[in-house]
N, C-alpha and C. Protein backbone atom coordinates (compact mmCIF):
# COMPACT_ATOMS: atom_id res chain seq x y z
N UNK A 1 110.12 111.93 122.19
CA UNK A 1 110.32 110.84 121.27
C UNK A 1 110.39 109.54 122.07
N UNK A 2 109.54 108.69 121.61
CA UNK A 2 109.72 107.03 122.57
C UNK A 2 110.34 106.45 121.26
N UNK A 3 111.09 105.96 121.76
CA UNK A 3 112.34 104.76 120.62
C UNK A 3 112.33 103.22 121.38
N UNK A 4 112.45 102.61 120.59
CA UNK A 4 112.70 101.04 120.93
C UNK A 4 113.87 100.46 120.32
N UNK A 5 114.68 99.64 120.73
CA UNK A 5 115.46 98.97 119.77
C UNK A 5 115.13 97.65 118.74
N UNK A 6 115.26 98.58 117.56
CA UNK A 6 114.66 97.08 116.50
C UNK A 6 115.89 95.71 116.44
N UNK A 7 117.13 96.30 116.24
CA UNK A 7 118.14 95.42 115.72
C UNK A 7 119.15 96.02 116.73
N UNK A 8 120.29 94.80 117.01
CA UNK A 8 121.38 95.14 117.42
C UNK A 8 122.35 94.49 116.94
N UNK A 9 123.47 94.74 116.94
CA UNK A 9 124.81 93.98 115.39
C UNK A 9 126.08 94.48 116.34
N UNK A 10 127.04 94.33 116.15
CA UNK A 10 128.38 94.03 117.01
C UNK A 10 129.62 93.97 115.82
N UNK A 11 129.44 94.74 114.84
CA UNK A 11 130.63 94.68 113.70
C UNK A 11 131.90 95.47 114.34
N UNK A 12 132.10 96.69 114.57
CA UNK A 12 133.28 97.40 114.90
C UNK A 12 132.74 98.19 116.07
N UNK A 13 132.16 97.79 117.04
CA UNK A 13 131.52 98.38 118.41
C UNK A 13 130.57 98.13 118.34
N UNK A 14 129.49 99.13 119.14
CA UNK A 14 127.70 98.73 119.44
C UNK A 14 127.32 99.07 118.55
N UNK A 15 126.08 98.29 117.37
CA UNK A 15 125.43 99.14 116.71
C UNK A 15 123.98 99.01 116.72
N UNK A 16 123.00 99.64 116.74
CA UNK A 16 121.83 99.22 117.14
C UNK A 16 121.36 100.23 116.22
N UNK A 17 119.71 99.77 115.75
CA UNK A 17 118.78 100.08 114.88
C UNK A 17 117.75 100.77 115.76
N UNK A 18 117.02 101.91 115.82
CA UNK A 18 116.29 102.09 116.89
C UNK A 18 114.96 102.65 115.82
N UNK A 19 113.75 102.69 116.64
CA UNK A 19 112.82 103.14 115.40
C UNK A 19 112.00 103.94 116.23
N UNK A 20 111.40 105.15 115.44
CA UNK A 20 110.94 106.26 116.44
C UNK A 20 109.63 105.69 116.86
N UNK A 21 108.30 105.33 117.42
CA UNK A 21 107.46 105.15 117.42
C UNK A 21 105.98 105.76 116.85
N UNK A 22 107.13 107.41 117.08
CA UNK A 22 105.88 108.54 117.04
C UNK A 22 105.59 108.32 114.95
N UNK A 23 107.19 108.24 114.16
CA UNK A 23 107.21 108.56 113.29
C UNK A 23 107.68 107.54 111.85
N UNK A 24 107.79 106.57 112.96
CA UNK A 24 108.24 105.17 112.21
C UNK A 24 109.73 105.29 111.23
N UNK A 25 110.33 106.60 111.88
CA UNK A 25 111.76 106.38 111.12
C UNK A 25 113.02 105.15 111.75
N UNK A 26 113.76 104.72 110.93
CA UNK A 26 114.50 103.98 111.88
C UNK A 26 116.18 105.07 111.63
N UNK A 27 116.52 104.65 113.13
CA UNK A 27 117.89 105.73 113.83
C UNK A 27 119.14 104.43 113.23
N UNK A 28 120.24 104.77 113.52
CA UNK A 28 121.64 103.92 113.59
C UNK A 28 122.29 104.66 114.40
N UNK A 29 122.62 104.13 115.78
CA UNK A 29 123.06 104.55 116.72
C UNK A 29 125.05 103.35 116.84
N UNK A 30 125.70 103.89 116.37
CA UNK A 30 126.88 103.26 116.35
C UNK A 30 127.93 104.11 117.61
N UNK A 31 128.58 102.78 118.20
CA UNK A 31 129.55 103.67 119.43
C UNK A 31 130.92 102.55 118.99
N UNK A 32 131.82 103.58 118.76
CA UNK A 32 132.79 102.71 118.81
C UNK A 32 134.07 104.15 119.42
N UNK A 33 134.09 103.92 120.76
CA UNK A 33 134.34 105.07 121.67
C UNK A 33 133.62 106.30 121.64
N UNK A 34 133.10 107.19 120.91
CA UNK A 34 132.24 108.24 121.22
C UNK A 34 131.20 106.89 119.89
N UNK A 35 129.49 107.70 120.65
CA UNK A 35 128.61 107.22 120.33
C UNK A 35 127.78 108.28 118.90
N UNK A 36 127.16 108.11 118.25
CA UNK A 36 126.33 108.77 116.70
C UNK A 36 125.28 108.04 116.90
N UNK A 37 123.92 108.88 117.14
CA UNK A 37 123.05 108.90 116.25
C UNK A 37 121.91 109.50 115.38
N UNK A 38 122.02 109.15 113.88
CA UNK A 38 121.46 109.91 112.86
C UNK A 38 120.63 108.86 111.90
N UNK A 39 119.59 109.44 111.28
CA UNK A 39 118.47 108.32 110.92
C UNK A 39 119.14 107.55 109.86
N UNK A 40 118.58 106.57 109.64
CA UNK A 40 119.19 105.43 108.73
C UNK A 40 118.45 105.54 106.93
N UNK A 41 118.87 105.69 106.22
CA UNK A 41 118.71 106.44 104.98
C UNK A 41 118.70 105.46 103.83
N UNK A 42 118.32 105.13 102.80
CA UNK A 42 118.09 104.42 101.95
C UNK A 42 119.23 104.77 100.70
N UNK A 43 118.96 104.04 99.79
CA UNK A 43 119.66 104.47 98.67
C UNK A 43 119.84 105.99 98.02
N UNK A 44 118.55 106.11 98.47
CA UNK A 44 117.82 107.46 97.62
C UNK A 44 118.44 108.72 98.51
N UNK A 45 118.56 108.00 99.88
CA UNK A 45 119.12 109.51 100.84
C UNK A 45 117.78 109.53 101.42
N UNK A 46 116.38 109.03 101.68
CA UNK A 46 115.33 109.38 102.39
C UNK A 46 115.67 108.52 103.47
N UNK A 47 114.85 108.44 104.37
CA UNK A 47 114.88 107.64 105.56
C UNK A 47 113.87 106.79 105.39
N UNK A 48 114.76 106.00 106.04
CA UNK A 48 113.80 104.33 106.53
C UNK A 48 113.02 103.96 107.46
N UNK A 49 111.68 103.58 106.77
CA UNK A 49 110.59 103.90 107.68
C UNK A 49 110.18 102.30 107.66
N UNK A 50 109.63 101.49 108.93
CA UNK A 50 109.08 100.77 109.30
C UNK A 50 107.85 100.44 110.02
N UNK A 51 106.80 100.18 108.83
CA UNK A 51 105.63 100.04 109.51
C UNK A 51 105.16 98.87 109.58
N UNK A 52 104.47 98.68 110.93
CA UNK A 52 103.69 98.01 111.25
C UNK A 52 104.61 96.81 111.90
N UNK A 53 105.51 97.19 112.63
CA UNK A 53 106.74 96.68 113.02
C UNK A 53 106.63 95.58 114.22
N UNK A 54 105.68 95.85 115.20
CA UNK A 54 105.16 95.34 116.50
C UNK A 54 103.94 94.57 116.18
């Protein structure tokens, strides 16, 4: 998997947006002492996909 970071935000620790390249999902990688990450999900519960991003 190659990931990039799309977004990064600073609310209650690190949080960064990462997006797969292969598959155009985007991750939420949050650390606020141990680190999570699990794909970033819409209203619906599907995942959030970003194309044509670069």
């Amino acid at each position: 998997m190659e990931i990039e970071i799309l977004r990064e935000f600073n609310w209650n620790g690190r949080e960064k947006i990462f997006i797969d390249k292969e598959t155009e999902v985007n991750c939420i990688f949050v650390q606020a002492g141990v680190g999570g990450l699990t794909p970033l999900l819409d209203a619906d519960g599907k995942p959030v996909i970003t194309r044509s991003w670069n």
